[in-house]
C-alpha atoms as a PDB file:
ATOM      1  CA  UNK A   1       0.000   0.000   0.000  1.00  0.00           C
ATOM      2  CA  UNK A   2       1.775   3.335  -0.704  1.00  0.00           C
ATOM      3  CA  UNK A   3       2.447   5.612   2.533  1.00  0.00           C
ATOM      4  CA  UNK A   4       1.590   9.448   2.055  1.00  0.00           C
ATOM      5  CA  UNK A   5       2.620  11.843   4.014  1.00  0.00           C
ATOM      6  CA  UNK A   6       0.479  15.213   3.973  1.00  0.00           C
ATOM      7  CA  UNK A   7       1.303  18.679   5.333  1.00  0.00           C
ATOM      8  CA  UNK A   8      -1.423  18.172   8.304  1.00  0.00           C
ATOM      9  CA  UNK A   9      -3.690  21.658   7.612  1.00  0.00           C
ATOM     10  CA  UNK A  10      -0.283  23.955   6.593  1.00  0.00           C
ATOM     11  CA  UNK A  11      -1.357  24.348   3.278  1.00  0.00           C
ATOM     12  CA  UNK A  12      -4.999  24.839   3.750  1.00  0.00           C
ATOM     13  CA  UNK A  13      -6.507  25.758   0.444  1.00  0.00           C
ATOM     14  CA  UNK A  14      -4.425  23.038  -1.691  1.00  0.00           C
ATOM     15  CA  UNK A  15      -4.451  19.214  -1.734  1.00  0.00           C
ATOM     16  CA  UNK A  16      -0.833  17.690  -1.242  1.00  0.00           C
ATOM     17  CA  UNK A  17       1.441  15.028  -0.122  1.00  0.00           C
ATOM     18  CA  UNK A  18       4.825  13.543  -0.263  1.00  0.00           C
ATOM     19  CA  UNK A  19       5.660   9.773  -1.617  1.00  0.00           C
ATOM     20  CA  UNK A  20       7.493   7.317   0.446  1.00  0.00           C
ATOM     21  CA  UNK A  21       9.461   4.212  -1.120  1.00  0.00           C
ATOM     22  CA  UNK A  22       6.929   2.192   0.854  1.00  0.00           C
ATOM     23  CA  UNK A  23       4.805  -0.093  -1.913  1.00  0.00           C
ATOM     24  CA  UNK A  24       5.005  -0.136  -5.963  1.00  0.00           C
ATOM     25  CA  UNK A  25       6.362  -2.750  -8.072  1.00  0.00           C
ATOM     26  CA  UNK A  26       9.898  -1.648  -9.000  1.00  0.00           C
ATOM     27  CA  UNK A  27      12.541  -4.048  -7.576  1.00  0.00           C
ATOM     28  CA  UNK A  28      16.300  -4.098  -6.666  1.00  0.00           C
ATOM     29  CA  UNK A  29      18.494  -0.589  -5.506  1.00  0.00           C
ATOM     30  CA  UNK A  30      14.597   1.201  -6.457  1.00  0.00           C
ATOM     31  CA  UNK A  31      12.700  -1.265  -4.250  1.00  0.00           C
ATOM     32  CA  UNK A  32       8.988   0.017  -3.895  1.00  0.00           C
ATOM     33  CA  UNK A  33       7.593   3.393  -5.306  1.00  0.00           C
ATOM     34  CA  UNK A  34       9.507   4.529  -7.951  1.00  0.00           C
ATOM     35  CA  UNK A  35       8.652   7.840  -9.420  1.00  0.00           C
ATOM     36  CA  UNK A  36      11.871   8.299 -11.221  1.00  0.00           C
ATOM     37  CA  UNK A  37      12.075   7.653 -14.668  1.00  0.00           C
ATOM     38  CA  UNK A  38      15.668   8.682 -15.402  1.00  0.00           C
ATOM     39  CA  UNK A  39      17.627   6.644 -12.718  1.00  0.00           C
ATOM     40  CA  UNK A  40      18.038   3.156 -14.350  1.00  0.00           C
ATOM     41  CA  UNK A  41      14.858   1.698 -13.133  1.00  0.00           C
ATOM     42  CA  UNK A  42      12.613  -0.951 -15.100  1.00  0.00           C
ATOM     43  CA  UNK A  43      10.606   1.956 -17.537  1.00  0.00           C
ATOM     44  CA  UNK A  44       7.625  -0.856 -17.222  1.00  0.00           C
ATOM     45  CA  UNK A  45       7.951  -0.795 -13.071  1.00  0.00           C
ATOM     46  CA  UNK A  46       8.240   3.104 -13.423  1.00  0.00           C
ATOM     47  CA  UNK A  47       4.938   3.151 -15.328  1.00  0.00           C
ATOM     48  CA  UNK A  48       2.953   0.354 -13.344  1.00  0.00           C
ATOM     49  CA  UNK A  49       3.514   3.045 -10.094  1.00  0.00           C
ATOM     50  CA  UNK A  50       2.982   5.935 -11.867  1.00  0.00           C
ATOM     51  CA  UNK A  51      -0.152   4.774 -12.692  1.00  0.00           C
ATOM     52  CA  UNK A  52      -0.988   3.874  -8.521  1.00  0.00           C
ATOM     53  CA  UNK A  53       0.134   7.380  -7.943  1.00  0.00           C
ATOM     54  CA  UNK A  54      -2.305   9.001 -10.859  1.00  0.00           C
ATOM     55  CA  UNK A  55      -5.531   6.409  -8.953  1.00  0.00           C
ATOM     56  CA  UNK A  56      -4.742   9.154  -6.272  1.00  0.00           C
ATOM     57  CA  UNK A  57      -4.716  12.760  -8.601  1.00  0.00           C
ATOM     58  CA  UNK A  58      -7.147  14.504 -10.340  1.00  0.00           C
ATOM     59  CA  UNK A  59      -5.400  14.831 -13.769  1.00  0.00           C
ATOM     60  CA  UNK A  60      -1.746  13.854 -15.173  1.00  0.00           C
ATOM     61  CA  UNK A  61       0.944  15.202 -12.718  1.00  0.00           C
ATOM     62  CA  UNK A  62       3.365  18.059 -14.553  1.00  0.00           C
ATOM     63  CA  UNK A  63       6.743  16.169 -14.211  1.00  0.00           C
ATOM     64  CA  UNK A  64       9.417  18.247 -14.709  1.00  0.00           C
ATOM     65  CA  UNK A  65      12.857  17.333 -15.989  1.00  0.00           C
ATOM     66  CA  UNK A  66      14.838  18.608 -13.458  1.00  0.00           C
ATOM     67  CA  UNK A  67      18.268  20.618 -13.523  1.00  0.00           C
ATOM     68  CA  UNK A  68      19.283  21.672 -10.309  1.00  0.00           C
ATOM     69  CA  UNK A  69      18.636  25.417 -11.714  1.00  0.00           C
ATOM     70  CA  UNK A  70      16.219  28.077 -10.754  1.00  0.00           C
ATOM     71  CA  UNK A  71      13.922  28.227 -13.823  1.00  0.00           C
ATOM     72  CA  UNK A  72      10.416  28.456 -12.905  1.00  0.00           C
ATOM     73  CA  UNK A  73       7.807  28.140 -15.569  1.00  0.00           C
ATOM     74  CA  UNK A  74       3.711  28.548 -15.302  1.00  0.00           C
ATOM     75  CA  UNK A  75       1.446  25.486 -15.779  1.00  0.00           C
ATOM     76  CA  UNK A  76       0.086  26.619 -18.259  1.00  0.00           C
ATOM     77  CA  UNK A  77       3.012  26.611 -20.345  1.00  0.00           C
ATOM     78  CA  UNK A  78       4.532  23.282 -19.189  1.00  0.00           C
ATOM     79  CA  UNK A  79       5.211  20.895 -22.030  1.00  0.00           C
ATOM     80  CA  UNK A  80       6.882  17.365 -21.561  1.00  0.00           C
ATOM     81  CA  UNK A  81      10.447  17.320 -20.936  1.00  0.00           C
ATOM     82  CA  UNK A  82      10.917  20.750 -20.350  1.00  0.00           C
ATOM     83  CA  UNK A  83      13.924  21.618 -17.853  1.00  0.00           C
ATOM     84  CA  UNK A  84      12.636  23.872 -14.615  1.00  0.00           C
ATOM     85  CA  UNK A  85      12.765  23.554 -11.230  1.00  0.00           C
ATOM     86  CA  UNK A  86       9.953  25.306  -9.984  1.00  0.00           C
ATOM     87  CA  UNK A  87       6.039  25.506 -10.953  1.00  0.00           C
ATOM     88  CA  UNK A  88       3.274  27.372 -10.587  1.00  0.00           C
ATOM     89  CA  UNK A  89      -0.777  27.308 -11.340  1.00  0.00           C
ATOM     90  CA  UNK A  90      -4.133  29.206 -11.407  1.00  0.00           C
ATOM     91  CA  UNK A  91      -5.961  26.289 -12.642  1.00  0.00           C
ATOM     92  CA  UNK A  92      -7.766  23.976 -10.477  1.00  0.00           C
ATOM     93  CA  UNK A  93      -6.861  20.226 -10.628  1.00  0.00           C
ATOM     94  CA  UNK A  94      -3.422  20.962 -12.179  1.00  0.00           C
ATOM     95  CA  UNK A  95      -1.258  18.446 -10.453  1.00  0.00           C
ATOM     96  CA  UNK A  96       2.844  19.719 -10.013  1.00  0.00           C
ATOM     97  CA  UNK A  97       4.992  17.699  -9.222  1.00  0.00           C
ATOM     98  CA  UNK A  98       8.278  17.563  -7.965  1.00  0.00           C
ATOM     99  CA  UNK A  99      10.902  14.243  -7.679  1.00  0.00           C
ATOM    100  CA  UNK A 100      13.513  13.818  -4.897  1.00  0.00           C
ATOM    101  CA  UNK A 101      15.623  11.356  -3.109  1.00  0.00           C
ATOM    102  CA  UNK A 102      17.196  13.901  -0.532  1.00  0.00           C
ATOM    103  CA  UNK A 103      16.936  17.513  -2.235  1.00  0.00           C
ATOM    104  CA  UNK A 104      13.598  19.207  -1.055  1.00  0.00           C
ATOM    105  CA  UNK A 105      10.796  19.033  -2.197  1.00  0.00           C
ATOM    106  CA  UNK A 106       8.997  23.039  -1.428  1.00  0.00           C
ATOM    107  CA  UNK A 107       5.188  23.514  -1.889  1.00  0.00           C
ATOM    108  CA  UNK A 108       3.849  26.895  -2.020  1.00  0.00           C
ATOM    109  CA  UNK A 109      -0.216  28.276  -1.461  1.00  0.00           C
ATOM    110  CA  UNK A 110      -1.906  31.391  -1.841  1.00  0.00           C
ATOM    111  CA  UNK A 111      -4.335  31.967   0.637  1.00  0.00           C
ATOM    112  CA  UNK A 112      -6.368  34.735  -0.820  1.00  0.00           C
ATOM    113  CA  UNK A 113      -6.729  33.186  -4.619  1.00  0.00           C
ATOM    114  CA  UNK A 114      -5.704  29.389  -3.953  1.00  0.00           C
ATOM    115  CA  UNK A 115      -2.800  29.593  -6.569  1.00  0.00           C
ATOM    116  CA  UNK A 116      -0.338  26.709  -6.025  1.00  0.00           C
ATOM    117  CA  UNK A 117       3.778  26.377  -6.693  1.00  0.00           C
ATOM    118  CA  UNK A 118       6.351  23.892  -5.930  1.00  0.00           C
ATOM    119  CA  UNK A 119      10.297  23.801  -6.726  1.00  0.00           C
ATOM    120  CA  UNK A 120      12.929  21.088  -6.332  1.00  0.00           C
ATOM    121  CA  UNK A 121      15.134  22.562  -4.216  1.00  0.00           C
ATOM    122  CA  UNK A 122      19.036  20.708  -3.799  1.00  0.00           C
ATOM    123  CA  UNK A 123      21.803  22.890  -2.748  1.00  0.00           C
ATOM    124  CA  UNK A 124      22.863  23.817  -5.740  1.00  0.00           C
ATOM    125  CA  UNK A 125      19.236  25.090  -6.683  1.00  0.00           C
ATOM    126  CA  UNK A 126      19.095  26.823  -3.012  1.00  0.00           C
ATOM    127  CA  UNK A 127      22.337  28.610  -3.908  1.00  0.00           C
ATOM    128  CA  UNK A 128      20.259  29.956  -6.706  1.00  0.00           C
ATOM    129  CA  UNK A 129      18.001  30.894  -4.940  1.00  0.00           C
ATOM    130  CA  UNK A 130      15.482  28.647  -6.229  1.00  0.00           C
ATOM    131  CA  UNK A 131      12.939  29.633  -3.569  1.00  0.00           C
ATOM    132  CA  UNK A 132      13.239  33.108  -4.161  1.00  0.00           C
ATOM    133  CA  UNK A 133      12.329  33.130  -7.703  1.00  0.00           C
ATOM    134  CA  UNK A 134       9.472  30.472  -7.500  1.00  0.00           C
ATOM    135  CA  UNK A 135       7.879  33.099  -4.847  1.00  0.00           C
ATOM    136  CA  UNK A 136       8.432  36.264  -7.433  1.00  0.00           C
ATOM    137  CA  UNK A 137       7.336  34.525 -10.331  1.00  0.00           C
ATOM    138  CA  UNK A 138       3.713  33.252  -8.807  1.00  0.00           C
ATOM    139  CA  UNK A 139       0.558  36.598  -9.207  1.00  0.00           C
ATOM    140  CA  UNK A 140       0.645  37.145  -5.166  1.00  0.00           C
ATOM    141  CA  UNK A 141       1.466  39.081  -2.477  1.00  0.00           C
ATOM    142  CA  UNK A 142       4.552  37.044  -0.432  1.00  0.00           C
ATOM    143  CA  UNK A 143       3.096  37.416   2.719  1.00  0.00           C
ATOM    144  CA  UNK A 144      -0.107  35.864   2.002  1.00  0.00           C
ATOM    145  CA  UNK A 145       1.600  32.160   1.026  1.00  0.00           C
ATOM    146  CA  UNK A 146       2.515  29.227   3.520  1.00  0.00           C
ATOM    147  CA  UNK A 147       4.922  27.206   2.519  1.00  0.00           C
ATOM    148  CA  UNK A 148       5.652  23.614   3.724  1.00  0.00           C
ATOM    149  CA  UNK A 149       9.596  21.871   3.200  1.00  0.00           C
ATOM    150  CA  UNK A 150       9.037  18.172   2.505  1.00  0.00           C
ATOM    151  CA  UNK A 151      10.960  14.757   3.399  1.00  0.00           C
ATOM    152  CA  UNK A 152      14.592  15.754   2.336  1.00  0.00           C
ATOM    153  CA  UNK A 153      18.012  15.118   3.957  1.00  0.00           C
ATOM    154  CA  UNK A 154      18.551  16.474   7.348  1.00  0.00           C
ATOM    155  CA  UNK A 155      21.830  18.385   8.378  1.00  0.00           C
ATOM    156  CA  UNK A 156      23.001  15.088  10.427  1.00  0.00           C
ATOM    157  CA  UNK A 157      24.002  13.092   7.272  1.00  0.00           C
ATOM    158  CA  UNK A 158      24.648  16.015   4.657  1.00  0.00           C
ATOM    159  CA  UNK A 159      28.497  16.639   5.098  1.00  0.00           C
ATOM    160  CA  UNK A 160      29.675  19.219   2.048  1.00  0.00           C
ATOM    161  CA  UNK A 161      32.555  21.043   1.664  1.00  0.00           C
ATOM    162  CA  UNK A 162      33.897  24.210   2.022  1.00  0.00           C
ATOM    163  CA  UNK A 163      33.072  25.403  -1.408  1.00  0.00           C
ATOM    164  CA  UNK A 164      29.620  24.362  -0.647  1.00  0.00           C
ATOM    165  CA  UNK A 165      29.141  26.639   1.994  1.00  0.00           C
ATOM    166  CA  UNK A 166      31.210  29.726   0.207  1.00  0.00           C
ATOM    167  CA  UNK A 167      28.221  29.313  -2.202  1.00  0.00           C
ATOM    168  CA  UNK A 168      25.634  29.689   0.027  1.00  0.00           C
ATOM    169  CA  UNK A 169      27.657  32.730   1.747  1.00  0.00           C
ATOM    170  CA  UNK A 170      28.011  34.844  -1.703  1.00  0.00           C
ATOM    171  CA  UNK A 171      24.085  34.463  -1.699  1.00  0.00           C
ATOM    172  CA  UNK A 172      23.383  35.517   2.062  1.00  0.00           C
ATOM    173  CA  UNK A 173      26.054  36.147   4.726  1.00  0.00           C
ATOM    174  CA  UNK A 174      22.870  35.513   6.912  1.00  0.00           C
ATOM    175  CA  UNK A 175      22.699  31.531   5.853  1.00  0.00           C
ATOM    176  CA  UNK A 176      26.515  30.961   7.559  1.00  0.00           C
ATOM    177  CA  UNK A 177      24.015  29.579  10.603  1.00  0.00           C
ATOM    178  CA  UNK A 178      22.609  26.477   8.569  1.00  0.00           C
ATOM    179  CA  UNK A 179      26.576  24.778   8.974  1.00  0.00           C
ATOM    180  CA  UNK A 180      28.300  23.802  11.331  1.00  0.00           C
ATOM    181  CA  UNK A 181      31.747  21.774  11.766  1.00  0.00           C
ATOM    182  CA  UNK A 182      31.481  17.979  13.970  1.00  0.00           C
ATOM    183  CA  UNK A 183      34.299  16.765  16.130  1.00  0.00           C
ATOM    184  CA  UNK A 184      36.308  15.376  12.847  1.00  0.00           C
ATOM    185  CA  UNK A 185      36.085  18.694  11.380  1.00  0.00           C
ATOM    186  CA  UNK A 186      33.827  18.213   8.559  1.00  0.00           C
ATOM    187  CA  UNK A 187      30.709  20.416   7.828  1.00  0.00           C
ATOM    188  CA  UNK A 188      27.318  19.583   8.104  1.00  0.00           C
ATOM    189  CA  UNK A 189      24.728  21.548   5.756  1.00  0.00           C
ATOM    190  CA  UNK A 190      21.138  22.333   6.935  1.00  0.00           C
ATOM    191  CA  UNK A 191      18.918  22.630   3.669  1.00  0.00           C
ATOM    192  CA  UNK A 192      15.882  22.549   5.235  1.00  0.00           C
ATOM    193  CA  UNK A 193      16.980  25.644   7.652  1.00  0.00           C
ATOM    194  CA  UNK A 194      18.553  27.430   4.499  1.00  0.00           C
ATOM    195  CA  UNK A 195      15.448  26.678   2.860  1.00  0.00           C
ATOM    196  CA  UNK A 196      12.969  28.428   5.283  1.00  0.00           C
ATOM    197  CA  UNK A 197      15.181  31.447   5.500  1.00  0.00           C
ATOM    198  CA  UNK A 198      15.440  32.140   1.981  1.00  0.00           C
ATOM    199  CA  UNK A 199      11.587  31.430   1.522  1.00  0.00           C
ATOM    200  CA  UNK A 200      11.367  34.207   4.358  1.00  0.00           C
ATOM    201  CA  UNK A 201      13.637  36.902   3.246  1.00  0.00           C
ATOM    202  CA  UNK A 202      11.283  36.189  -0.056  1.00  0.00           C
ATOM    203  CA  UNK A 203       8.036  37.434   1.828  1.00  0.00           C
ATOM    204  CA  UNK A 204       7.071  34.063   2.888  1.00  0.00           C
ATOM    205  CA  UNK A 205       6.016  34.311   6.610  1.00  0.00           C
ATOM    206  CA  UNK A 206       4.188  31.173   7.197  1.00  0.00           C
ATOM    207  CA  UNK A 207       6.858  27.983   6.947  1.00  0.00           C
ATOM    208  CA  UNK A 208       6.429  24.354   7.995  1.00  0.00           C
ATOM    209  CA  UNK A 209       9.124  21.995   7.763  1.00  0.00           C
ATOM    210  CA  UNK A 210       7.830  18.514   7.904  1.00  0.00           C
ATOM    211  CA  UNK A 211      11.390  17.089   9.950  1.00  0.00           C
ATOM    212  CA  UNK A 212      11.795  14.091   8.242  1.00  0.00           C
ATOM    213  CA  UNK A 213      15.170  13.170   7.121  1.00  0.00           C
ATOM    214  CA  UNK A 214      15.050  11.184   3.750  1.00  0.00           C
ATOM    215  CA  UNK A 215      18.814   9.549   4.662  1.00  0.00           C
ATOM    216  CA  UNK A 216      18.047   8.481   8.153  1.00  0.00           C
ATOM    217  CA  UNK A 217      15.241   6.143   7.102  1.00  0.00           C
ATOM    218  CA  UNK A 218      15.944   3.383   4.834  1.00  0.00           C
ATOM    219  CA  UNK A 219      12.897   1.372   4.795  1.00  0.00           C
ATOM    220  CA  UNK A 220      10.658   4.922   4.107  1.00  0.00           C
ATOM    221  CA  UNK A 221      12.983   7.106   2.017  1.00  0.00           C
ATOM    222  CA  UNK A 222      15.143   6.685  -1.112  1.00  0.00           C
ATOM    223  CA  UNK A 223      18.126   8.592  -0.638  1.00  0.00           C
ATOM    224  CA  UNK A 224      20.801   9.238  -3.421  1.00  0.00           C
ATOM    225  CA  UNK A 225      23.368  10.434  -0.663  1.00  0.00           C
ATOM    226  CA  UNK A 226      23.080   7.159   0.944  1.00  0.00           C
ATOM    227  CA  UNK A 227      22.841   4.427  -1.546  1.00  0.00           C
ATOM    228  CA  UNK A 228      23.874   6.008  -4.729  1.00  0.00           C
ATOM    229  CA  UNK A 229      21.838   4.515  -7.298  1.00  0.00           C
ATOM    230  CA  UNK A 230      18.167   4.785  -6.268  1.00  0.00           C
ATOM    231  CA  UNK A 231      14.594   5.461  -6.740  1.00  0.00           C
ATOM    232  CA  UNK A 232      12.850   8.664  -6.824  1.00  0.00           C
ATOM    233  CA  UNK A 233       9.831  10.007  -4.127  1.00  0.00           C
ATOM    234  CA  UNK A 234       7.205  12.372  -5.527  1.00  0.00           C
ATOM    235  CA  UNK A 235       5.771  15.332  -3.854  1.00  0.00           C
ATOM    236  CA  UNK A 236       2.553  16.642  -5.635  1.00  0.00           C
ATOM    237  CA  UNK A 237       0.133  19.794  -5.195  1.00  0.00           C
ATOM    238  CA  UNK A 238      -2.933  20.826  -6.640  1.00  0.00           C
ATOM    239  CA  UNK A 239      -5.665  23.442  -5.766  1.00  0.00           C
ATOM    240  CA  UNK A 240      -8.606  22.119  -4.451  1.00  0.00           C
END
């Protein structure tokens, strides 16, 4: 049976949820659910739970073909295959969709006109402030969105390097709190904490981080940082 995990009321206007690996058909390093249909899986096993997630959506989720950028493009003018990391709709029933195994998944709601967004959010697309141009881009005033951070890897098991964090500094002095340096000397990245604070120097003052690591918990969560070759999770939004 597949295992969603919904923001709990933080998005109140939308419909969403988050994936786990937990159910679906695929087999091997992409045991369960899935979603991803670029990481080496069985295309036929990638379909077969595909098709258990769309028994759960009102229409044909928008995948994206993601590029660890900062593009952001409207539903409206989504086509397949085309590279963004960040979507947005005014049209009811439009499912987005985003695929991760440890970057974030970020959903986005209007609560005055019900509009919807959601970006795939890895370091290298927080650097870009990914966030940031996912909130500019959607028809709304900043303050009146919530946004909620899905399952993605917590700081605990996301050691970078130092040119990692120099990023992050050249976009906002203010983010040198997200790291911090263990007793072997290596530095841990928060992306969920960089994540919230760019979404609020965007105008975003209602933020939910759902606290679920993605590469503490095998048996729920693919993680790419972990196992190297694995499946994908999908976190989807629509407006209800």
């Amino acid at each position: 049976m597949i295992e969603l995990i919904r923001p709990d009321g933080s998005l109140s206007g939308a419909r969403a949820f988050s994936t786990t690996r937990l159910g679906g058909a695929s087999e091997g390093p992409w045991a369960g659910l899935n979603l991803g249909a670029a990481c080496g899986d069985d295309p036929a096993a990638v379909d077969a739970n595909r098709r258990d997630l769309q028994a759960l959506l009102p229409s044909a989720p928008l995948w994206l073909s993601q590029v660890h950028g900062r593009r952001v493009i409207r539903g409206a003018n989504w086509y397949a295959g085309v590279e963004a990391d960040a979507i947005w709709t005014d049209k009811r029933d439009q499912v987005l969709a985003i695929l991760t195994a440890d970057c974030l998944p970020l959903l986005l709601v209007d609560s005055q006109t019900g509009i919807v967004g959601a970006a795939h959010a890895g370091w290298r697309g927080l650097a870009a402030d990914v966030p940031g141009h996912l909130v500019r881009a959607m028809p709304v005033r900043p303050e009146n969105l919530a946004a909620w951070i899905g399952p993605g890897i917590g700081a605990e098991h996301y050691v970078v390097g130092e040119s990692v964090r120099a990023a992050f500094l050249a976009l906002s002095p203010d983010l040198d709190c997200a790291f911090s340096t263990d007793e072997l000397g290596q530095i841990h990245c928060d992306l969920p904490g960089i994540a919230g604070r760019l979404l609020a120097q965007a105008g975003v003052t209602t933020v939910v981080d759902c606290g679920l690591c993605t590469a503490s918990d095998a048996e729920r969560f693919f993680s790419y940082r972990r196992d190297g070759t694995c499946g994908r999770m999908a976190t989807v939004i629509w407006r209800s």
